[in-house]
N, C-alpha and C. Protein backbone atom coordinates (compact mmCIF):
# COMPACT_ATOMS: atom_id res chain seq x y z
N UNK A 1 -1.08 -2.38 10.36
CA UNK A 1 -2.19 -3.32 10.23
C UNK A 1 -3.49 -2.58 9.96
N UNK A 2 -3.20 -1.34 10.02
CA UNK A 2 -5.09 -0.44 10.38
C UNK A 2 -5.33 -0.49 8.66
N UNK A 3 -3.89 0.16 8.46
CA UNK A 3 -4.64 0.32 6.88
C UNK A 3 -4.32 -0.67 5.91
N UNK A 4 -3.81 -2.16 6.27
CA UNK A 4 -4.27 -3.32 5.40
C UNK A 4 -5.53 -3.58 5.55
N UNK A 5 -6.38 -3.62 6.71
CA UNK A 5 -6.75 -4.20 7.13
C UNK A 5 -8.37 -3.23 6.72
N UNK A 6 -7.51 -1.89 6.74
CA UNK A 6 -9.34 -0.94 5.85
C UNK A 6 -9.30 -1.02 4.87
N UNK A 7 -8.30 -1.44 4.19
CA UNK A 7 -8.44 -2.08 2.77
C UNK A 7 -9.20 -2.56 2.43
N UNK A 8 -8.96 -3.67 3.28
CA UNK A 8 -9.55 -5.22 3.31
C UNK A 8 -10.86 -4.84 3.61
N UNK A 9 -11.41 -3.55 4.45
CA UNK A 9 -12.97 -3.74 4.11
C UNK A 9 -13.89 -2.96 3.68
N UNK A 10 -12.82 -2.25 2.70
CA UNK A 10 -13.75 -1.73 1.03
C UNK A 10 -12.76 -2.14 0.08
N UNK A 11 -12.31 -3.46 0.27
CA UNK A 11 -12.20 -4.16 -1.28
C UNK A 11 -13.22 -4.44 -2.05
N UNK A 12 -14.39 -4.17 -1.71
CA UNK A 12 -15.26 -4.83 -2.78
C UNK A 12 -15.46 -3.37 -3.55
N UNK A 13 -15.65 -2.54 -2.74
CA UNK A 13 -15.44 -0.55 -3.02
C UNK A 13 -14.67 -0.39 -4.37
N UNK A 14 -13.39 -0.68 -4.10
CA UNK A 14 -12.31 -0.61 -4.59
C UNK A 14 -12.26 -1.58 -6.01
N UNK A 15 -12.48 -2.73 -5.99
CA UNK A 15 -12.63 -3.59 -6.70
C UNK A 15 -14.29 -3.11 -7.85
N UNK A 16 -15.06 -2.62 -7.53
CA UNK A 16 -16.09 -2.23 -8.80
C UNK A 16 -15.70 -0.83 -9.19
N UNK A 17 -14.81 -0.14 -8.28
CA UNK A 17 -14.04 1.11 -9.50
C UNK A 17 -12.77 0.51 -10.31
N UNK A 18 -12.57 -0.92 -10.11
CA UNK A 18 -11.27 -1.30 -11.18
C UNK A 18 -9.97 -0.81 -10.52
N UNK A 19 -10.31 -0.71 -9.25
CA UNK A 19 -8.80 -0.40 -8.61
C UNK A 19 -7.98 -2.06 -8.53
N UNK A 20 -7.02 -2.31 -8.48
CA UNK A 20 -6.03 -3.07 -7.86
C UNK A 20 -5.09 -2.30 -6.91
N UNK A 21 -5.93 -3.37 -6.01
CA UNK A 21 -4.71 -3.35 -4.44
C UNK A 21 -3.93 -3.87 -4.18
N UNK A 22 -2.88 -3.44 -3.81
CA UNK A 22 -1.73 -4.32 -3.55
C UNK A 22 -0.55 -3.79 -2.19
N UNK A 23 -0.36 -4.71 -1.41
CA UNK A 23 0.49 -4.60 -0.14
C UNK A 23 1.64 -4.35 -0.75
N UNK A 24 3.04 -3.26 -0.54
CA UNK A 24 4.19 -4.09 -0.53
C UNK A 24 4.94 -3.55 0.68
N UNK A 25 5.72 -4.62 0.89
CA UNK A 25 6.97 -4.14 2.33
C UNK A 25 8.30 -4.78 1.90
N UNK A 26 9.23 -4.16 2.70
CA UNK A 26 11.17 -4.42 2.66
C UNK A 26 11.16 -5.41 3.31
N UNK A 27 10.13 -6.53 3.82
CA UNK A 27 10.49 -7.67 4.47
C UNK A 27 10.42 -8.65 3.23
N UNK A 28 10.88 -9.93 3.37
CA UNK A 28 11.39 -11.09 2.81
C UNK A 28 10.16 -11.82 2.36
N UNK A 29 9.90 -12.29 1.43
CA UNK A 29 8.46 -12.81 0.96
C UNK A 29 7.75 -14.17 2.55
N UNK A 30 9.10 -14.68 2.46
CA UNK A 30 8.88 -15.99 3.73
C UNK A 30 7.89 -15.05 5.30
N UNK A 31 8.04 -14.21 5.77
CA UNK A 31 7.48 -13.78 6.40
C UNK A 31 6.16 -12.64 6.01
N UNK A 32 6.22 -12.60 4.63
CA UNK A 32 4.49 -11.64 4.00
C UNK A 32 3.65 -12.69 3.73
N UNK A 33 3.83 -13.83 3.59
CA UNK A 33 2.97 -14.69 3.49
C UNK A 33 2.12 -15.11 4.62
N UNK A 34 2.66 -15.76 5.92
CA UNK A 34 1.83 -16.28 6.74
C UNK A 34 1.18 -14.67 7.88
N UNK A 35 2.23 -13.74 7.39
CA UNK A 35 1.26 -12.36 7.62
C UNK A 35 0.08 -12.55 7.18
N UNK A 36 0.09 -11.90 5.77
CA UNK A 36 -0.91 -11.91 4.92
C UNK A 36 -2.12 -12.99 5.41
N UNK A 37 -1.70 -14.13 5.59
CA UNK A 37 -2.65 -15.51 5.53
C UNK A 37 -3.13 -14.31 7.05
N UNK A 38 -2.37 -14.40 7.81
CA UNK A 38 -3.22 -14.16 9.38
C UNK A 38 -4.16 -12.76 9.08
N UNK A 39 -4.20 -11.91 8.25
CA UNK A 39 -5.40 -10.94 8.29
C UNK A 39 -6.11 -11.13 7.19
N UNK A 40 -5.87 -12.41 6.72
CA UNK A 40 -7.11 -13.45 5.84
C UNK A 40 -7.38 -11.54 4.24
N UNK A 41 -5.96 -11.39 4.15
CA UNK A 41 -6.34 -10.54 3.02
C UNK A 41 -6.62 -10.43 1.54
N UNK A 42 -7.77 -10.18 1.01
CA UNK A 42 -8.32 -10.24 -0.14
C UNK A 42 -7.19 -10.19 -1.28
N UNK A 43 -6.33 -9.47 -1.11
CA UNK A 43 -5.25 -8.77 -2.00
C UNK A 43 -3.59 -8.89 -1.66
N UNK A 44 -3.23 -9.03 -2.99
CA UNK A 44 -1.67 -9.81 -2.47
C UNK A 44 -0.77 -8.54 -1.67
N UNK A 45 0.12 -8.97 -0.61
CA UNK A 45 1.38 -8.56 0.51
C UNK A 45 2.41 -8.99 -0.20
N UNK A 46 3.26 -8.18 -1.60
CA UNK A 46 4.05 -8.14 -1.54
C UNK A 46 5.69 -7.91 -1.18
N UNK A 47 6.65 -8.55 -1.78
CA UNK A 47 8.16 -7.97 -0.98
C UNK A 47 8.66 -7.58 -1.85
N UNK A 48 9.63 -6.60 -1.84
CA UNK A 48 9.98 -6.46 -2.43
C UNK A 48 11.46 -6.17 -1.76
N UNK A 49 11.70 -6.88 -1.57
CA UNK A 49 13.07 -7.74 -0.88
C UNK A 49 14.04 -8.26 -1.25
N UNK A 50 15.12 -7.77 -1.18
CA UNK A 50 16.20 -7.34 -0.72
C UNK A 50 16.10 -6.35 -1.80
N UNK A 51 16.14 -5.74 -3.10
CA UNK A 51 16.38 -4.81 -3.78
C UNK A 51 15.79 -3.72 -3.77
N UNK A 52 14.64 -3.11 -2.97
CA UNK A 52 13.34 -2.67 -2.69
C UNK A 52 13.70 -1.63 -3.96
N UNK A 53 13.36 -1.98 -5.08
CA UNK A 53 12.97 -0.99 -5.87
C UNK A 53 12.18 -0.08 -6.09
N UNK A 54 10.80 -1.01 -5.62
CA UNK A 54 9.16 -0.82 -6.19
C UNK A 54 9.09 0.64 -4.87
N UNK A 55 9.78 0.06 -3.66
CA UNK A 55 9.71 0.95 -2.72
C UNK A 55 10.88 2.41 -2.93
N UNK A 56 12.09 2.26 -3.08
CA UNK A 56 12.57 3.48 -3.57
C UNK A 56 12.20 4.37 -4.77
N UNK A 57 11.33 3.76 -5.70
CA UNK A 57 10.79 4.58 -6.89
C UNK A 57 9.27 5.25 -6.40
N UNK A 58 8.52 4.32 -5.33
CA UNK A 58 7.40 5.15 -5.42
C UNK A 58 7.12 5.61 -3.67
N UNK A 59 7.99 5.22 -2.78
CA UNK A 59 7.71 5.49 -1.32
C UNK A 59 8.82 6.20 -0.96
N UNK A 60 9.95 5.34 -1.26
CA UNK A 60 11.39 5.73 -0.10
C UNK A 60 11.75 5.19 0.54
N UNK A 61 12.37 5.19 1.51
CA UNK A 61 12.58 4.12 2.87
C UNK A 61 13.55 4.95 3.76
N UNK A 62 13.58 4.29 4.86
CA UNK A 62 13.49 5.00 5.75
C UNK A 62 14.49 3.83 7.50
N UNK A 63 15.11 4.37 7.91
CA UNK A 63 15.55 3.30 8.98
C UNK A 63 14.61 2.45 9.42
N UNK A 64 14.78 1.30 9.87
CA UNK A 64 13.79 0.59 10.71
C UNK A 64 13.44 1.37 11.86
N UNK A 65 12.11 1.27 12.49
CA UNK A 65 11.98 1.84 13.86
C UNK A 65 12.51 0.75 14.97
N UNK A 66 12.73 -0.51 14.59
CA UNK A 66 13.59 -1.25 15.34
C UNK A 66 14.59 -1.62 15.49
N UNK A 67 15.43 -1.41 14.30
CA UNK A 67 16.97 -1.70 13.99
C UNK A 67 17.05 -0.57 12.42
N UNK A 68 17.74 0.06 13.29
CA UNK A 68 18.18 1.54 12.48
C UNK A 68 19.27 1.04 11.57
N UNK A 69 20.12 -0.35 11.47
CA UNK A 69 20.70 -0.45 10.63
C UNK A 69 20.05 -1.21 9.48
N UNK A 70 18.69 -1.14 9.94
CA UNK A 70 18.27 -2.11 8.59
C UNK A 70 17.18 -0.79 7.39
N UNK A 71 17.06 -0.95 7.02
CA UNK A 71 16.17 -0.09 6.24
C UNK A 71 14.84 -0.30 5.77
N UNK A 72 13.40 0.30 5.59
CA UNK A 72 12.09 -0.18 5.93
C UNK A 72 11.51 0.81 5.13
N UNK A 73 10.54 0.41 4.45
CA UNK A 73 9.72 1.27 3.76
C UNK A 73 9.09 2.25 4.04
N UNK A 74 8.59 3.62 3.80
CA UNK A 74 7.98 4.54 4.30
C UNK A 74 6.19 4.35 4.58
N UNK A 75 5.75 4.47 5.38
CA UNK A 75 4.27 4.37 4.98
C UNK A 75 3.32 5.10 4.17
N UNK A 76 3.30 4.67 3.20
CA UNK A 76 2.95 5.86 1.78
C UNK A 76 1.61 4.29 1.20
N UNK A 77 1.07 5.83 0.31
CA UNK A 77 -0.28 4.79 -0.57
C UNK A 77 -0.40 5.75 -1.41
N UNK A 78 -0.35 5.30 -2.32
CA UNK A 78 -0.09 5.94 -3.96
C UNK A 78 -1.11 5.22 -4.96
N UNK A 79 -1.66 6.09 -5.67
CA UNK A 79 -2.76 6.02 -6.92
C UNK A 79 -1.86 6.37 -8.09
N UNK A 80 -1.66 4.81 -8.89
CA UNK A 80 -0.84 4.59 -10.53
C UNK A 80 -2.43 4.63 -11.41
N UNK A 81 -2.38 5.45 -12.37
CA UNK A 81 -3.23 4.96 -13.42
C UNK A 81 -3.20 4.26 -14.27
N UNK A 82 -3.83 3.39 -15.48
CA UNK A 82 -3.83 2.57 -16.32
C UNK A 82 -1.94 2.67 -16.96
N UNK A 83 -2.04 4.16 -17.28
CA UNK A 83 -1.08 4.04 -18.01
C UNK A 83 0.45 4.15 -17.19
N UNK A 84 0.66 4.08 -15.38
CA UNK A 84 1.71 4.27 -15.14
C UNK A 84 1.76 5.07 -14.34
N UNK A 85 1.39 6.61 -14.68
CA UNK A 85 1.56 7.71 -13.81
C UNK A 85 0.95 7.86 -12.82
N UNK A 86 2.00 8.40 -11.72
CA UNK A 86 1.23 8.33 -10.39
C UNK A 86 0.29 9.35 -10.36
N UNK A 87 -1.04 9.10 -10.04
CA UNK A 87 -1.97 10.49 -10.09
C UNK A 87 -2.30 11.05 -8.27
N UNK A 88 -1.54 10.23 -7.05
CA UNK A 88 -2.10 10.89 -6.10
C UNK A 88 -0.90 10.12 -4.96
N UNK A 89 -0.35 10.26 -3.94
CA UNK A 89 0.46 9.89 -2.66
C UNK A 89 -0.12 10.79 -1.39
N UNK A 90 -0.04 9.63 -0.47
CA UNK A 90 -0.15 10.11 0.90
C UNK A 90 0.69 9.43 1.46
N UNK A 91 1.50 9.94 2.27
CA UNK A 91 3.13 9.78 3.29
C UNK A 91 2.35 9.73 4.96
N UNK A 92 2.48 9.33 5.26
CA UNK A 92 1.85 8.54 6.88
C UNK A 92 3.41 9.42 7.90
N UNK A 93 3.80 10.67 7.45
CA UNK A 93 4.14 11.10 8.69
C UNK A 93 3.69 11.62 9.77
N UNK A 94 2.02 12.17 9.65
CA UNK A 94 1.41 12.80 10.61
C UNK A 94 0.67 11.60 11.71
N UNK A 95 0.14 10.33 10.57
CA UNK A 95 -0.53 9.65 11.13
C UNK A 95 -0.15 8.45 10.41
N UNK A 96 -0.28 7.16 11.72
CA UNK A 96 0.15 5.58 10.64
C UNK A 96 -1.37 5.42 10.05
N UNK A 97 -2.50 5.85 10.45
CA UNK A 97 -3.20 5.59 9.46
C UNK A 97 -4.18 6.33 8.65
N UNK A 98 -4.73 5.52 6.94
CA UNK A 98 -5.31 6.62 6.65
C UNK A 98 -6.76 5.90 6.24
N UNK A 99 -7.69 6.63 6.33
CA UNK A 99 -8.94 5.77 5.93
C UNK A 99 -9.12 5.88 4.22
N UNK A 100 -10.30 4.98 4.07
CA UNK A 100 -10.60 4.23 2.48
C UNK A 100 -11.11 5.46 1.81
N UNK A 101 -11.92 6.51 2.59
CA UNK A 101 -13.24 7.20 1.87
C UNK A 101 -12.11 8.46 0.89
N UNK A 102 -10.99 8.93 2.07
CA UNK A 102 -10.14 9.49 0.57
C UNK A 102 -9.90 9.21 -0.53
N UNK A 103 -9.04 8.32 -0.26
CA UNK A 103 -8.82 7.20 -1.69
C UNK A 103 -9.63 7.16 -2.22
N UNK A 104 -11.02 6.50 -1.67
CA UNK A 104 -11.93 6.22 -3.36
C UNK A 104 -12.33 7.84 -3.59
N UNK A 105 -12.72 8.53 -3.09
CA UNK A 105 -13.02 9.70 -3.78
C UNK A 105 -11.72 10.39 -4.70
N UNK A 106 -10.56 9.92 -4.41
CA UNK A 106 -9.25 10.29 -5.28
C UNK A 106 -9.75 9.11 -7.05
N UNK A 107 -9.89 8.26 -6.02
CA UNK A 107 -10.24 7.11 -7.27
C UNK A 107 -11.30 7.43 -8.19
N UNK A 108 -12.78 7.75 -7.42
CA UNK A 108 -13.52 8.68 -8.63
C UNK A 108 -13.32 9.58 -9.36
N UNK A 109 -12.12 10.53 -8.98
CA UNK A 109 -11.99 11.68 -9.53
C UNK A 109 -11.25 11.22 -10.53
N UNK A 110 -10.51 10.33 -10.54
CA UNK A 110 -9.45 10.02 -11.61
C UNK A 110 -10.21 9.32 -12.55
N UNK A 111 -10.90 8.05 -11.86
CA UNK A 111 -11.87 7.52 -13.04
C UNK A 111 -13.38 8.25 -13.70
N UNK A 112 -13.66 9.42 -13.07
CA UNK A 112 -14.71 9.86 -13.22
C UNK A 112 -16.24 9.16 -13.35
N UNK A 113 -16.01 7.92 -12.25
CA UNK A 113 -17.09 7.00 -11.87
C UNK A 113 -17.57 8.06 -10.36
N UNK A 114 -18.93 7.62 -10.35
CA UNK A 114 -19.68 8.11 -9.18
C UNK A 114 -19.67 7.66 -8.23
């Protein structure tokens, strides 16, 4: 929740460098929705559920920490540029969370906005 939720308060940050934000998790769309609604978030909580593609191509996954037979996305946040390529990942094994001010300074560097 820390880092939807610091998202959520430099989306406007994020949003005048032309970033798009976007949630995704291995849960079922029926339960990212009234999530989503409850931390009133600017930016869509996707699923990518049951096939987790979006998550094995750019995160991984990883056992549930609650049911080891189910499987759960890694906590990762990744910078795609216009054209696709990933230009930056951070993996949340040291810490579940990470703050905004990296990112956008990853984000300036890539867009070469100030």
């Amino acid at each position: 929740i820390k880092n939807l939720s610091s998202r959520k308060v430099d989306y406007s940050v994020f949003q005048e460098l032309g970033v798009q934000v976007l949630g995704i998790a291995a849960e079922h769309s029926f339960s990212q929705i009234p999530f989503a609604d409850s931390l009133h978030l600017p930016y869509p909580l996707l699923s990518d559920y049951p096939a987790l593609k979006v998550i094995q191509r750019y995160t991984g996954h990883q056992p549930h920490p609650n049911n080891p037979n189910r499987m759960a996305a890694r906590r990762t946040l990744v910078l795609i540029d216009m054209q696709g390529i990933v230009r930056w990942q951070w993996h949340g094994e040291t810490s579940d969370f990470f703050p905004s001010a990296p990112i956008l300074q990853k984000v300036q560097e890539m867009t070469a906005k100030p």
